[in-house]
Protein backbone atom coordinates (compact mmCIF):
# COMPACT_ATOMS: atom_id res chain seq x y z
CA UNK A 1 127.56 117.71 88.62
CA UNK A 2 124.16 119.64 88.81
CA UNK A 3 122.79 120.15 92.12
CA UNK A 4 118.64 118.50 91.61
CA UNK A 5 115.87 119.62 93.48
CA UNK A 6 112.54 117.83 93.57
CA UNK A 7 109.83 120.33 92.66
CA UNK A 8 107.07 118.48 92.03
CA UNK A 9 105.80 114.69 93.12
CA UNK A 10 102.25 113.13 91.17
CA UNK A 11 100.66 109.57 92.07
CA UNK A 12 98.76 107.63 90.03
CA UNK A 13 97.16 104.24 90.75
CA UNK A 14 100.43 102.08 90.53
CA UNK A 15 102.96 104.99 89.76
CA UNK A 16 104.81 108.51 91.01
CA UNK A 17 105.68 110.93 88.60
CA UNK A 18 108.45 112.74 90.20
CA UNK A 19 109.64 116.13 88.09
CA UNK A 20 113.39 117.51 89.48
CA UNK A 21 114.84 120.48 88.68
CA UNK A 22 118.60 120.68 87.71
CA UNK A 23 120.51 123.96 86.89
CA UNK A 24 119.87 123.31 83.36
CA UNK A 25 116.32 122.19 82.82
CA UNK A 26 113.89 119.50 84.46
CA UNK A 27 114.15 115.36 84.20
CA UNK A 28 110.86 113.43 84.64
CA UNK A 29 111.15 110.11 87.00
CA UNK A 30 108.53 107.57 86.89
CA UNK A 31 108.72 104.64 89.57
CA UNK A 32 106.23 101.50 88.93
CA UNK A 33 104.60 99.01 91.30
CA UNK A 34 108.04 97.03 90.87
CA UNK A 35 109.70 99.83 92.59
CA UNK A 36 111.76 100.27 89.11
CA UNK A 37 113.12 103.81 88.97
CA UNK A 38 112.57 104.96 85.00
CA UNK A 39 113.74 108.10 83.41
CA UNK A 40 113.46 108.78 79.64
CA UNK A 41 117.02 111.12 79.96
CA UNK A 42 115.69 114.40 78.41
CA UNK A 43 116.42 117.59 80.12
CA UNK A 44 112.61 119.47 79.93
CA UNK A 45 112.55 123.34 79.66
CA UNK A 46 109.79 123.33 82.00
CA UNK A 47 108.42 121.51 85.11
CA UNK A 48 104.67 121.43 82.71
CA UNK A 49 106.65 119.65 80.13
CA UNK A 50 108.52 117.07 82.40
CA UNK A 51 104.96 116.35 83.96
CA UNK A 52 103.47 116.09 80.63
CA UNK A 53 105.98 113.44 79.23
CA UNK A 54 105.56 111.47 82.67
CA UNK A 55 102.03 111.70 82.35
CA UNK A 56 101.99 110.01 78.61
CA UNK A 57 104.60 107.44 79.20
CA UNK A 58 102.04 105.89 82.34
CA UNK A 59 99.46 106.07 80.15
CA UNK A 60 100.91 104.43 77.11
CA UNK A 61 102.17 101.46 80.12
């Protein structure tokens, strides 16, 4: 298992954008008002791109 390191936390009005770092790439986390932890599952070659997918997924919600 891949050690994960948070490297980067963003609020928005009813969400956190969480970006972690694994040895192999970056996952995006997105927890709602519900407290519901989301993840779309892609491994992101950089922390801009992780951010960037979190970003459009709370705007498209």
């Amino acid at each position: 298992m891949d050690a994960t390191q948070v490297v980067q936390v963003s609020a928005r009005v009813g969400w956190i954008i969480e970006i972690s770092q694994q040895d192999n790439g970056y996952r995006c986390w997105v927890i709602n008002r519900e407290l519901d932890v989301l993840s779309d599952g892609y491994l992101y070659t950089t922390s801009s791109a992780a951010l960037a997918a979190g970003r459009l997924f709370v705007e498209r919600h």
